[in-house]
C-alpha atoms as a PDB file:
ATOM      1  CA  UNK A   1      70.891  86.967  88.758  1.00  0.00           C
ATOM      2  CA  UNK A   2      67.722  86.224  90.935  1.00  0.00           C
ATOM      3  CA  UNK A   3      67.633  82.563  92.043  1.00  0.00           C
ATOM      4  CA  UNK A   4      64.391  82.942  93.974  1.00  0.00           C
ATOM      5  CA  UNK A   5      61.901  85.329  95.310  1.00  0.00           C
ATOM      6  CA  UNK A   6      59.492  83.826  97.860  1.00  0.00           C
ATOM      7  CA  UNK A   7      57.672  85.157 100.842  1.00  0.00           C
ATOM      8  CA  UNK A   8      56.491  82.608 103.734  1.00  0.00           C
ATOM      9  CA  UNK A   9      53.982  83.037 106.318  1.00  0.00           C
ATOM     10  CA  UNK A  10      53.505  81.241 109.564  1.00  0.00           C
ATOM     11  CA  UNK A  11      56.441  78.873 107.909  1.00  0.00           C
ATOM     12  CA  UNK A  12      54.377  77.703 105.321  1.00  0.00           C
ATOM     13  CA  UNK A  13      55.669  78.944 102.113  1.00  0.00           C
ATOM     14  CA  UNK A  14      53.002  81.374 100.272  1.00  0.00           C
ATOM     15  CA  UNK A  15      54.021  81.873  96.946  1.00  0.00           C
ATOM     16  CA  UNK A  16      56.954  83.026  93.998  1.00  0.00           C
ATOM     17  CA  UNK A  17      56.632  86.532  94.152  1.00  0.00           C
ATOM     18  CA  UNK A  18      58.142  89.312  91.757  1.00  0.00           C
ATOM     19  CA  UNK A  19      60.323  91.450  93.002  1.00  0.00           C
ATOM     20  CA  UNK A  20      58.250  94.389  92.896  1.00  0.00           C
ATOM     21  CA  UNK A  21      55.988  93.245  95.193  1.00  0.00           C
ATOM     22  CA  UNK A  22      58.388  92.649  97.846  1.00  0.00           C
ATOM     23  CA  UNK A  23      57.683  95.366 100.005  1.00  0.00           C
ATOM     24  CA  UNK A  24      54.188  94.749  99.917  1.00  0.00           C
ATOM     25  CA  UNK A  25      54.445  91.541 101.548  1.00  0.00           C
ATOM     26  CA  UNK A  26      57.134  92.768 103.962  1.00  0.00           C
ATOM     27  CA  UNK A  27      54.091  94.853 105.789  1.00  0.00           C
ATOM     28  CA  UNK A  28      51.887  91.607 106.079  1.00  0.00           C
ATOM     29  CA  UNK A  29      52.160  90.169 109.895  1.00  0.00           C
ATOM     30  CA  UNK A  30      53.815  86.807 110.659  1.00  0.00           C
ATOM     31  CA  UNK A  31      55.405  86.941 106.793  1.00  0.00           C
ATOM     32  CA  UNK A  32      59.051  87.317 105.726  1.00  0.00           C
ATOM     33  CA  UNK A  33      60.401  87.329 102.371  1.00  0.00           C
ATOM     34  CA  UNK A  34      63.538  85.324 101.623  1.00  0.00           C
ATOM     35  CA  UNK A  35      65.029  86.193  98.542  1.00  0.00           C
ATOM     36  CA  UNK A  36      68.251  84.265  97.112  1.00  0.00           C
ATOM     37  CA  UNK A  37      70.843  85.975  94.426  1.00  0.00           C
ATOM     38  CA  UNK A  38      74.147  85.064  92.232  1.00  0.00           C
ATOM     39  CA  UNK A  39      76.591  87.436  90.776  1.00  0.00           C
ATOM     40  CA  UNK A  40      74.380  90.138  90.503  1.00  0.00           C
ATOM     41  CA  UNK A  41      74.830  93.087  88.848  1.00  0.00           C
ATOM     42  CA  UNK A  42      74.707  97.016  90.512  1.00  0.00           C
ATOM     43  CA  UNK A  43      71.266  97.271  89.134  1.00  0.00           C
ATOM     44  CA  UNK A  44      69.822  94.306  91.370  1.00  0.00           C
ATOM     45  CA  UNK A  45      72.126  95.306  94.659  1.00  0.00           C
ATOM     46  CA  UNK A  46      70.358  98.452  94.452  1.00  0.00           C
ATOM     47  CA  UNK A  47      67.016  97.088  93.154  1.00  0.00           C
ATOM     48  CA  UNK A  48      67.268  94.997  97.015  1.00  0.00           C
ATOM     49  CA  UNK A  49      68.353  98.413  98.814  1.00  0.00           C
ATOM     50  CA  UNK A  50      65.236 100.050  97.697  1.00  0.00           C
ATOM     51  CA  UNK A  51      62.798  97.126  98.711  1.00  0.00           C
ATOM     52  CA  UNK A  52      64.298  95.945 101.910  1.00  0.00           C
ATOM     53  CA  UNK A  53      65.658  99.046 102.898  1.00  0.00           C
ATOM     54  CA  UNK A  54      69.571  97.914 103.361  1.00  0.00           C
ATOM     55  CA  UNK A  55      72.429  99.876 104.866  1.00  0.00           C
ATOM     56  CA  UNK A  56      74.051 101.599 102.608  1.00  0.00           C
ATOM     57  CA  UNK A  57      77.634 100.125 103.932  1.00  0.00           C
ATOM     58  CA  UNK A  58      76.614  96.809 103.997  1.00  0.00           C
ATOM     59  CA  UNK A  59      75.396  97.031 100.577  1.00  0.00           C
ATOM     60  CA  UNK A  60      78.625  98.485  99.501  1.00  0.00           C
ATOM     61  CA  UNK A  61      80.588  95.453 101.035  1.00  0.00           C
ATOM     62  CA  UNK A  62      77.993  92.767  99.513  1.00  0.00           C
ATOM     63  CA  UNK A  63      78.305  94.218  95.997  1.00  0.00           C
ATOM     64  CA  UNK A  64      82.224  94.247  96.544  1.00  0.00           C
ATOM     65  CA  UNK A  65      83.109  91.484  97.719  1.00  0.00           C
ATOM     66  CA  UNK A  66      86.488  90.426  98.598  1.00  0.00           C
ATOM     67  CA  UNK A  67      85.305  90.504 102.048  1.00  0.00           C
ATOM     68  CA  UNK A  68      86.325  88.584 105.241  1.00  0.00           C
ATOM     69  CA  UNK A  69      83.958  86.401 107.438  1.00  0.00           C
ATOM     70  CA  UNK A  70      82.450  88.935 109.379  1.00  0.00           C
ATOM     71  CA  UNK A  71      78.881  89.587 111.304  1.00  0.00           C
ATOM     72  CA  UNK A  72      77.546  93.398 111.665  1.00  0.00           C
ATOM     73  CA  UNK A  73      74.767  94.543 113.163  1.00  0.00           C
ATOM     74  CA  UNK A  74      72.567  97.553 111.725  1.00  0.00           C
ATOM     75  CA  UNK A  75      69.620  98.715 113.474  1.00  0.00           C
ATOM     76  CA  UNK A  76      67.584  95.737 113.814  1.00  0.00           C
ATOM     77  CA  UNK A  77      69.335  93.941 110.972  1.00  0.00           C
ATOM     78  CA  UNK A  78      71.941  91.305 110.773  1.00  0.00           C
ATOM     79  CA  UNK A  79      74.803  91.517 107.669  1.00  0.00           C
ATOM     80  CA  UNK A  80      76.712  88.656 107.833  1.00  0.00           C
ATOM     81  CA  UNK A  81      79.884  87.533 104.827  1.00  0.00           C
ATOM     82  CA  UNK A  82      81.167  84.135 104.648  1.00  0.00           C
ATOM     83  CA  UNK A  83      83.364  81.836 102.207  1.00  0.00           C
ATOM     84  CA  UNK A  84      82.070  79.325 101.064  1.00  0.00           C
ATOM     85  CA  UNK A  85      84.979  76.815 100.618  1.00  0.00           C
ATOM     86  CA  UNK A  86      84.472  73.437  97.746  1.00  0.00           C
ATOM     87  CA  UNK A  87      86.026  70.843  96.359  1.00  0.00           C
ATOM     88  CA  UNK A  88      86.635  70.767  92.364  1.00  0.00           C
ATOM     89  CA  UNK A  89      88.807  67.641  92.049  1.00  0.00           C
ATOM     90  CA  UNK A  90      91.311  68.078  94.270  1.00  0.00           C
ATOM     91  CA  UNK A  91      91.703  71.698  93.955  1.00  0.00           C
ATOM     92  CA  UNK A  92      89.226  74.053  96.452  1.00  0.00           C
ATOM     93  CA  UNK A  93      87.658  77.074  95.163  1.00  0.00           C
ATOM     94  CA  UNK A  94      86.596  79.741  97.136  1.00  0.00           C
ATOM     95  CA  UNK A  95      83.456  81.752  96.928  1.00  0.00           C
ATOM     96  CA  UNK A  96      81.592  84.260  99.200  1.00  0.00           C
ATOM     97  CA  UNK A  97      78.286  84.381 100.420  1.00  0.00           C
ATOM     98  CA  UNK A  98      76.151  87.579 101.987  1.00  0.00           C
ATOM     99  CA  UNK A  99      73.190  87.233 104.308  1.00  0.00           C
ATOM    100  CA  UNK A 100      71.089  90.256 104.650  1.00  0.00           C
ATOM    101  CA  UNK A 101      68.520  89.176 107.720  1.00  0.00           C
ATOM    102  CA  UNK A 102      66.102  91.552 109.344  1.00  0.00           C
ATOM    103  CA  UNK A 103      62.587  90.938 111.143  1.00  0.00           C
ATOM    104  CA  UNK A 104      60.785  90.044 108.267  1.00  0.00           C
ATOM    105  CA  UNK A 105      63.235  89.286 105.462  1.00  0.00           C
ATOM    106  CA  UNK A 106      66.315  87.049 104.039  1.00  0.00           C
ATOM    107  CA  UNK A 107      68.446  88.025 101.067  1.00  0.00           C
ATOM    108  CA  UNK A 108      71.877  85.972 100.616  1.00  0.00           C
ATOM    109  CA  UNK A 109      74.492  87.221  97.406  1.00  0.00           C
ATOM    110  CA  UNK A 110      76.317  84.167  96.160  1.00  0.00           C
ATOM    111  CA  UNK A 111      79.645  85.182  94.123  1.00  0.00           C
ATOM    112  CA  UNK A 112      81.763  82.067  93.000  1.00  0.00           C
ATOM    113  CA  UNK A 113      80.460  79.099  93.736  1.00  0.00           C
ATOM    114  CA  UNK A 114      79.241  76.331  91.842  1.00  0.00           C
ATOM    115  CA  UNK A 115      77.118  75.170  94.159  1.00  0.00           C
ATOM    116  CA  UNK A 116      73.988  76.414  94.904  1.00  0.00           C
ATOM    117  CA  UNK A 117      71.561  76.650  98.408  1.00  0.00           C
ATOM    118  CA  UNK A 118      68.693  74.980  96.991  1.00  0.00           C
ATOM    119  CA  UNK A 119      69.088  71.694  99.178  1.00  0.00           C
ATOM    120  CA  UNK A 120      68.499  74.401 102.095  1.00  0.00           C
ATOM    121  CA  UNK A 121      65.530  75.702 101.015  1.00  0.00           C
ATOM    122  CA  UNK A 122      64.031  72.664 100.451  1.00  0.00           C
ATOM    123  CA  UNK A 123      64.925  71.537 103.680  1.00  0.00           C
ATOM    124  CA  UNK A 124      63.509  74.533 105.504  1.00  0.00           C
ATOM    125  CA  UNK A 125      59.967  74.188 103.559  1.00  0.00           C
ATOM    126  CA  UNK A 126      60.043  70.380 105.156  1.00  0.00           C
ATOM    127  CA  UNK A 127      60.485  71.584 108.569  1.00  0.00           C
ATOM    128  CA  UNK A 128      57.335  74.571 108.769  1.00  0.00           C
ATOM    129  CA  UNK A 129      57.768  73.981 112.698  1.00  0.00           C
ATOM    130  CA  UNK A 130      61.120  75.408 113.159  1.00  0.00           C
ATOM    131  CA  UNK A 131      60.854  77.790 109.650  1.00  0.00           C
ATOM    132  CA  UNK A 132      57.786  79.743 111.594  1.00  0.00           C
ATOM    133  CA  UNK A 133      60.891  80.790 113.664  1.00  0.00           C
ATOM    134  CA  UNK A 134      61.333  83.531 110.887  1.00  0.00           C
ATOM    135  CA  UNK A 135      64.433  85.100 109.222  1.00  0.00           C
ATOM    136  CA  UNK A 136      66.620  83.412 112.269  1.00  0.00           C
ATOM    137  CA  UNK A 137      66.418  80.125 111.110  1.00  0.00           C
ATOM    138  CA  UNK A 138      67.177  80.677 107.635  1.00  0.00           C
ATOM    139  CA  UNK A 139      70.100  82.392 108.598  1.00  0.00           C
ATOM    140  CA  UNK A 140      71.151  79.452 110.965  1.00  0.00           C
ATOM    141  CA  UNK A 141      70.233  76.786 108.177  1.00  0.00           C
ATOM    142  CA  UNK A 142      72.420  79.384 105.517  1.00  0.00           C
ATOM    143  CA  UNK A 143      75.439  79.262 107.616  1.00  0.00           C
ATOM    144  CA  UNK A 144      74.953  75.479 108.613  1.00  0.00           C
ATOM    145  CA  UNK A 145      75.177  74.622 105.085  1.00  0.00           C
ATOM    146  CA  UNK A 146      78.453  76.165 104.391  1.00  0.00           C
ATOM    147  CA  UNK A 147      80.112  75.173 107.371  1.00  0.00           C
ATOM    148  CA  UNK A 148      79.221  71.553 106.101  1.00  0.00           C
ATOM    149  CA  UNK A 149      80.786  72.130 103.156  1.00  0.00           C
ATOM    150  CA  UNK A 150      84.274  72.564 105.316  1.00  0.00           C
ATOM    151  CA  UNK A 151      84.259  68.810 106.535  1.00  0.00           C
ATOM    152  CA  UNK A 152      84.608  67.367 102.609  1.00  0.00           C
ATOM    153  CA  UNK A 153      88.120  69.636 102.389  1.00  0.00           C
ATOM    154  CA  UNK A 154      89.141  68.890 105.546  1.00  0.00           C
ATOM    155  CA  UNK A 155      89.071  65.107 104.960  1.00  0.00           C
ATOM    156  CA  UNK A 156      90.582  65.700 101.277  1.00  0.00           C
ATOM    157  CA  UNK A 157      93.672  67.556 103.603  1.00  0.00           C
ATOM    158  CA  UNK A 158      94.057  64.460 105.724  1.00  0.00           C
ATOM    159  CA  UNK A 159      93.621  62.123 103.000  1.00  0.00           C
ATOM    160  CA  UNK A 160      96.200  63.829 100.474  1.00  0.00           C
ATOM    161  CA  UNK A 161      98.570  64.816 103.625  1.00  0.00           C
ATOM    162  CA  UNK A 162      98.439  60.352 104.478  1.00  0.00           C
ATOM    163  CA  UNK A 163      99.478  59.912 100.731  1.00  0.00           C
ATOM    164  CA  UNK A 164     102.552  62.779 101.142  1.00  0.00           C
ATOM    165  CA  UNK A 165     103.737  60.515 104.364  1.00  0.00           C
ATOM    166  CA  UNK A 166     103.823  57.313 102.238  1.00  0.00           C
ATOM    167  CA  UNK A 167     105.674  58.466  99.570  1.00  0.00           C
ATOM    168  CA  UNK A 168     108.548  60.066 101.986  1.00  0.00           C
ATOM    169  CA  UNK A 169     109.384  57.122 103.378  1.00  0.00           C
ATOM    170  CA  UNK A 170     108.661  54.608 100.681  1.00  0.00           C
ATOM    171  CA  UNK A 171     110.406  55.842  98.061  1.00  0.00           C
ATOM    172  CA  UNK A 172     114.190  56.581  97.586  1.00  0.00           C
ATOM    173  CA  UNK A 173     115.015  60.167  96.278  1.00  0.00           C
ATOM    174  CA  UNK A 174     112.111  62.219  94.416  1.00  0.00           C
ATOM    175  CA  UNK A 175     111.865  64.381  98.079  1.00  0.00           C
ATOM    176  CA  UNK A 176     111.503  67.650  96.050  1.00  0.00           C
ATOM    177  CA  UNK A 177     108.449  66.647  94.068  1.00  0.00           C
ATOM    178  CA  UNK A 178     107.354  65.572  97.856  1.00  0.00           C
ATOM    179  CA  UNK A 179     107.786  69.450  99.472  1.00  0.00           C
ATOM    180  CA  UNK A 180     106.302  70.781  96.474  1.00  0.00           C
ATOM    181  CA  UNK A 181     102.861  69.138  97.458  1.00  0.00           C
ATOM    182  CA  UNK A 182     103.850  69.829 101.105  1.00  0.00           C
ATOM    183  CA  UNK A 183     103.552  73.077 100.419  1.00  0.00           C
ATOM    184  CA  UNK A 184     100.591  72.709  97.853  1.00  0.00           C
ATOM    185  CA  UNK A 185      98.608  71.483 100.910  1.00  0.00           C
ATOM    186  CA  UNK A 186      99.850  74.491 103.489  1.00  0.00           C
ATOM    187  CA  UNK A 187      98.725  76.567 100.652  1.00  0.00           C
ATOM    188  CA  UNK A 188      94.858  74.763 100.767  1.00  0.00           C
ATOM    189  CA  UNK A 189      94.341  74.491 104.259  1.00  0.00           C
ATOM    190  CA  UNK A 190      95.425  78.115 104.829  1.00  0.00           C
ATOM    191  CA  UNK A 191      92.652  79.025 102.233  1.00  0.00           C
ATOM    192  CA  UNK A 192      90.292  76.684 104.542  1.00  0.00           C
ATOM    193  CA  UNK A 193      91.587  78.280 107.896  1.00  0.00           C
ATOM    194  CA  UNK A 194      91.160  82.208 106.733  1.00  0.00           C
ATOM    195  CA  UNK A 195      87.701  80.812 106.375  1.00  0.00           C
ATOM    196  CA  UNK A 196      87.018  79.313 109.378  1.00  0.00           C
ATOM    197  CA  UNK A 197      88.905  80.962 111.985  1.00  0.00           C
ATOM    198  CA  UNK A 198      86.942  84.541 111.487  1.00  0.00           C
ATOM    199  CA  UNK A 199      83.676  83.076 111.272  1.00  0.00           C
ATOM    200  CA  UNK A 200      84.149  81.699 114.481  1.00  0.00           C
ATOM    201  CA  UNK A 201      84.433  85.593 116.279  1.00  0.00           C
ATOM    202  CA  UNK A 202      81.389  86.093 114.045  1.00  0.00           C
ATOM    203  CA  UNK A 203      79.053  83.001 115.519  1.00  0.00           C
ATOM    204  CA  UNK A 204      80.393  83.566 118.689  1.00  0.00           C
ATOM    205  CA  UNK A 205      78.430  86.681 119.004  1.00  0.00           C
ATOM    206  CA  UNK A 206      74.959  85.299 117.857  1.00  0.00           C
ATOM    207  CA  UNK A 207      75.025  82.996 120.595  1.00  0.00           C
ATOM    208  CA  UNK A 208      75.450  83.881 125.023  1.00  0.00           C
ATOM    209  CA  UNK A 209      74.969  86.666 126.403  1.00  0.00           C
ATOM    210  CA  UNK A 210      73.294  90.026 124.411  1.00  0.00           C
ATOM    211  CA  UNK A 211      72.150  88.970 120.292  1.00  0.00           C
ATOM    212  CA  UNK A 212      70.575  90.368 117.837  1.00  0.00           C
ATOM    213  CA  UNK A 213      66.622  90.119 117.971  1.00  0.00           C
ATOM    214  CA  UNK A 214      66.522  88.303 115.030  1.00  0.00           C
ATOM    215  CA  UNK A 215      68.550  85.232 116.010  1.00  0.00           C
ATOM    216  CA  UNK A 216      67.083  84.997 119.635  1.00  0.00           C
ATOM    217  CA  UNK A 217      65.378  81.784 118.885  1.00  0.00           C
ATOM    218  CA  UNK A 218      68.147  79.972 117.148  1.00  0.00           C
ATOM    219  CA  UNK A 219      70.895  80.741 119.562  1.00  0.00           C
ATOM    220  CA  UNK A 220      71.281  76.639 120.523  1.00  0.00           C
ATOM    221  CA  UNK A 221      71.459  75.847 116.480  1.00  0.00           C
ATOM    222  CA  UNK A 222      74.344  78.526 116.263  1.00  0.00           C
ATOM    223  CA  UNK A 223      76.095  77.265 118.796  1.00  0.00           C
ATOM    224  CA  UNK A 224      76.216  74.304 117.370  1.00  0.00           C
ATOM    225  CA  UNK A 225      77.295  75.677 114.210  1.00  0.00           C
ATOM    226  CA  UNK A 226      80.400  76.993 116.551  1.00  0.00           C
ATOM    227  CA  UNK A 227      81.396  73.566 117.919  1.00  0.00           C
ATOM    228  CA  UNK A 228      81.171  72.502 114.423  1.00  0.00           C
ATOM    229  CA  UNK A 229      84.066  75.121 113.205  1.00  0.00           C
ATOM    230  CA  UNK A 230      86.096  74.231 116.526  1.00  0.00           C
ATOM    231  CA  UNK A 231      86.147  70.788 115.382  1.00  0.00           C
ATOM    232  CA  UNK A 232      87.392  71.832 111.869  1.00  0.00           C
ATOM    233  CA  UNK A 233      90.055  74.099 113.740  1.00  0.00           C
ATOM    234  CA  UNK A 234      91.098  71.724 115.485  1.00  0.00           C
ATOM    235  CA  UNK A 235      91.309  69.393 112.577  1.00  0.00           C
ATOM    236  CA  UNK A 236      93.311  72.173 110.891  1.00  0.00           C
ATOM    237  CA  UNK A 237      95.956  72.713 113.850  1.00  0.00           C
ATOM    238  CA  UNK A 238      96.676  69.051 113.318  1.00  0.00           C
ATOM    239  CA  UNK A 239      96.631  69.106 109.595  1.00  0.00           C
ATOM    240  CA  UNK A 240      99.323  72.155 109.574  1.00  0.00           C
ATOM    241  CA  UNK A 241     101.756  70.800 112.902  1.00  0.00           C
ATOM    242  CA  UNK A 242     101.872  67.302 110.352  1.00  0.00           C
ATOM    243  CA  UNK A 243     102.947  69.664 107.279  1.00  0.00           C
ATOM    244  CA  UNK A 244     105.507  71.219 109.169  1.00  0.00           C
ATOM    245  CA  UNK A 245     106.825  67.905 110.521  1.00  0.00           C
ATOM    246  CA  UNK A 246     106.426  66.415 107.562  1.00  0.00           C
ATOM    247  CA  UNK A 247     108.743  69.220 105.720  1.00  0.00           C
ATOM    248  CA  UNK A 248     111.171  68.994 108.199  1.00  0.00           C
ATOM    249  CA  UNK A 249     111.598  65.273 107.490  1.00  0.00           C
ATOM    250  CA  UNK A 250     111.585  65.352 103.816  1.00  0.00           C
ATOM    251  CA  UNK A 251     114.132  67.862 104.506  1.00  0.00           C
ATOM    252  CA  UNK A 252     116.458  66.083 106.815  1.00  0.00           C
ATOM    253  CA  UNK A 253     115.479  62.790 104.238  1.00  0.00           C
ATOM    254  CA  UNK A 254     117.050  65.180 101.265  1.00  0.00           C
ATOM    255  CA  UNK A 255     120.448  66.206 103.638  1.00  0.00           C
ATOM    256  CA  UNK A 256     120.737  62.211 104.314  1.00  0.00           C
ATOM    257  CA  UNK A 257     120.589  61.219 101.227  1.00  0.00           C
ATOM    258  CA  UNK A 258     122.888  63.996 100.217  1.00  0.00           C
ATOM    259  CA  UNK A 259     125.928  62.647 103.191  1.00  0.00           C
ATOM    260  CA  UNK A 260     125.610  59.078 101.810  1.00  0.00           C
ATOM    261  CA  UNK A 261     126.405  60.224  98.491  1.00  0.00           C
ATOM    262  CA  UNK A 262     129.303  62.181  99.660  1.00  0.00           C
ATOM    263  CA  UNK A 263     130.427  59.064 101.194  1.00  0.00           C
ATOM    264  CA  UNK A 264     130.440  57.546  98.232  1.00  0.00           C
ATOM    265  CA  UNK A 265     131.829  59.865  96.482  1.00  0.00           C
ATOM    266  CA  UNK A 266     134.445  59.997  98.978  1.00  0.00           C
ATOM    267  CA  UNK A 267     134.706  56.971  98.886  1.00  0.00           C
ATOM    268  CA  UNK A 268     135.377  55.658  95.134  1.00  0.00           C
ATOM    269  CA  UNK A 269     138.656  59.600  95.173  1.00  0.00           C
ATOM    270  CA  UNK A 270     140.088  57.757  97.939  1.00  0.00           C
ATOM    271  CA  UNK A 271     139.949  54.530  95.678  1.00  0.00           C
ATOM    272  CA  UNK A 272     141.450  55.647  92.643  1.00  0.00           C
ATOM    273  CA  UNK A 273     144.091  57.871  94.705  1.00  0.00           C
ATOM    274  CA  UNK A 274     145.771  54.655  94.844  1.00  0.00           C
ATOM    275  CA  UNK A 275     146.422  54.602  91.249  1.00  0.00           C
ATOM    276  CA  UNK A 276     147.243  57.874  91.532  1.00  0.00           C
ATOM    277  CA  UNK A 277     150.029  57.752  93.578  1.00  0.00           C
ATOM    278  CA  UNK A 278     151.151  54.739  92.751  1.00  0.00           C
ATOM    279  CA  UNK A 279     151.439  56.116  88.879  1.00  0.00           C
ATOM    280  CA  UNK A 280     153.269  59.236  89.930  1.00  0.00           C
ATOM    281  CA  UNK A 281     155.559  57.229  91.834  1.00  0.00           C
ATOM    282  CA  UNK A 282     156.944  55.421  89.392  1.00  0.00           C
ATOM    283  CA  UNK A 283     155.825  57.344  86.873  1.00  0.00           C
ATOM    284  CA  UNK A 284     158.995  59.316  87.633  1.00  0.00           C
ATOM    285  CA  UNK A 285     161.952  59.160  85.266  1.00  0.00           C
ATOM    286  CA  UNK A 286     164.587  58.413  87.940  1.00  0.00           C
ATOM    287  CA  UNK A 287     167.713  55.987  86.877  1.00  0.00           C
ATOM    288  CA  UNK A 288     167.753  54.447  90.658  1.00  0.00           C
ATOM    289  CA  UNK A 289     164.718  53.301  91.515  1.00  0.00           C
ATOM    290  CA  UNK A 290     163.587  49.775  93.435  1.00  0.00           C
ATOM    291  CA  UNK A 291     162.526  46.937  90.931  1.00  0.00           C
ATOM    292  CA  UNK A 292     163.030  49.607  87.834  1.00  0.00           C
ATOM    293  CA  UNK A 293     165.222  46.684  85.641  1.00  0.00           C
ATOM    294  CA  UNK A 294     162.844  43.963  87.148  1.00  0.00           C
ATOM    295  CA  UNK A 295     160.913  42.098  84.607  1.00  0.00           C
ATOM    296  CA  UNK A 296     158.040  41.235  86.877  1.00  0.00           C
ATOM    297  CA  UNK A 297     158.298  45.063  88.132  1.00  0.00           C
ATOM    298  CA  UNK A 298     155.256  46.160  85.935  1.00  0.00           C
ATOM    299  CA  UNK A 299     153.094  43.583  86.758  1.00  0.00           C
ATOM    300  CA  UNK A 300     153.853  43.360  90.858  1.00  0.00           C
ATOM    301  CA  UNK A 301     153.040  47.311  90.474  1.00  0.00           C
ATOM    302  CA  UNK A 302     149.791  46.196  89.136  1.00  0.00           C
ATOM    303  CA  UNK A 303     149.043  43.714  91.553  1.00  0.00           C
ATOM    304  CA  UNK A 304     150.344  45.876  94.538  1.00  0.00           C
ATOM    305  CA  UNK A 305     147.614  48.403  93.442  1.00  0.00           C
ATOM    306  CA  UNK A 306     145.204  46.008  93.365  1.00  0.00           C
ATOM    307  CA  UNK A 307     145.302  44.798  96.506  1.00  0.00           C
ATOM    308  CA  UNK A 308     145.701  47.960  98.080  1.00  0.00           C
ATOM    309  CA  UNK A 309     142.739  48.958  96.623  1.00  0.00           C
ATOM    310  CA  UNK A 310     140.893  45.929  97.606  1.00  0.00           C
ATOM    311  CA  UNK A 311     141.542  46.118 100.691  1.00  0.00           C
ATOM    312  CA  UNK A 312     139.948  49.980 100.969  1.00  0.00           C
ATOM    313  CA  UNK A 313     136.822  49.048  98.982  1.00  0.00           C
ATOM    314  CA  UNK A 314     136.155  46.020 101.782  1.00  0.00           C
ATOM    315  CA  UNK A 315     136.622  48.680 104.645  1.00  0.00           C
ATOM    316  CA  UNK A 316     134.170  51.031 102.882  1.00  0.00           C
ATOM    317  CA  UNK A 317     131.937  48.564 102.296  1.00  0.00           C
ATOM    318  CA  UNK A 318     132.034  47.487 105.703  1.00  0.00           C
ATOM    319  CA  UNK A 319     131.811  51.131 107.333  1.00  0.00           C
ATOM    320  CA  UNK A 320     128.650  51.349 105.085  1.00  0.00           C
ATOM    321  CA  UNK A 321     129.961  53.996 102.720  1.00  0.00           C
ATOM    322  CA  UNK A 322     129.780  52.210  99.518  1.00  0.00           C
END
């Protein structure tokens, strides 16, 4: 589905333009056409080939998908896949985004995400100054905007991981319920890092050293992108060394709690083994046997058994078993 179709020049924005027309305006000087997609169908992928003239492979990928963060360069051209990582809730979906940029044109495939790239459009028709930088800019202010997009999950990771830590050490049993959100989190932040950490090869090359023509003049704004996704990394590193620690806890929590109920269990056998023998003793039908014809013999048996056991519950209790 086409989102927009507009062509700028001198970064001042011109007019809508039909699609047709596109590579009309791509032969006027100091003009580029930036043209904005979701979920299209083969018909419009191939509708784009014909006016911008795309690579044929990087066409392939963008009407794939399923791709990983990635930056490839084609003649004078620039294809570049990201994800595009939200918050619904507290669950994080995961779309993809495609940026076609060449000399005189920007066309960027959206596939499942919500959330749209108007806000950067907008913002690039405020700033004519730095959008009269051409194709390179929009690229920049494309991949800006879904970088920012990271910092929401990451602080939804911290937040929810804060929450786990509470609830493993203020609450008695439950621990199970506790790794299964452990591991719920891994899961996110691992969707959040397969994101991030490619992306970062693919901004380090737009930026030092030899890069494409078409991002020459917004090498300082990618690099800043870059310190941005170190910063989320790093963020990330920390969020998964706390999950791990944090499931090794629970887990050594769970074989606690497990020992002091062994105690305890332990504890209560070694009880009622009194009884036990005690009752099997005399329990036995033997004609000689001490106190047998006694008739306070039944209830000093009683009494002995009490006390013995008495005295074991007091040493349990004071060992910290019961």
């Amino acid at each position: 589905m086409l989102i927009n179709c507009v062509a700028y020049q001198e970064g001042k924005k011109l007019s809508d333009i039909p699609v047709a027309d596109i590579s009309e305006y791509l032969k006027l000087p100091e003009t580029f056409v930036w043209v904005a997609l979701r979920d299209p169908d083969q018909a419009e992928i191939a509708t784009m080939q014909e006016e911008f003239n795309l690579h044929e492979l990087a066409v392939e990928d963008a009407a794939r998908g399923h791709q990983r963060p990635k930056m490839e360069e084609y003649g004078d051209s620039i294809f570049m896949t990201l994800h595009i990582v939200e918050l619904n809730g507290d669950e994080i979906c995961a779309g993809e985004l495609a940026i076609f940029a060449g000399p005189n044109y920007v066309l960027s495939v959206r596939r499942d995400a919500n959330q749209g790239f108007l806000g950067v459009r907008a913002r690039a028709e405020r700033e004519p100054h730095q959008l009269r930088k051409g194709s390179g800019f929009v690229l920049y202010a494309l991949v800006d905007a879904v970088v920012d997009r990271y910092f929401p999950v990451v602080d939804m990771l911290e937040s929810e991981l804060e929450s786990i830590e509470d609830h493993i050490f203020g609450q008695q049993g439950g621990q199970r319920a506790n790794i299964e959100r452990l591991y719920e989190l891994k899961r996110k932040s691992q969707v959040l890092r397969h994101a991030v950490l490619p992306l970062m090869d693919a901004i380090g090359r737009l930026h030092g050293g030899r890069v494409p023509q078409v991002v020459v003049e917004t090498q300082d704004y990618l690099r800043d992108v870059h310190d941005h996704l170190l910063r989320i990394l790093g963020r990330l590193d920390t969020v998964r060394d706390t999950i791990n620690t944090a499931i090794q806890v629970t887990l050594s929590m769970v074989a606690i709690e497990e020992n002091d109920i062994s105690k305890k269990l332990a504890s209560y056998a070694a009880i009622f083994a009194v009884f036990t023998a005690f009752a099997g003793i005399w329990g036995m039908n033997f004609e000689f046997m001490p106190e047998l014809k006694w008739k306070y013999g039944y209830p000093a048996a009683l009494c002995v058994m009490g006390c013995v056991t008495w005295y074991l519950y007091r040493r349990f209790k004071k060992a910290g078993w019961l």
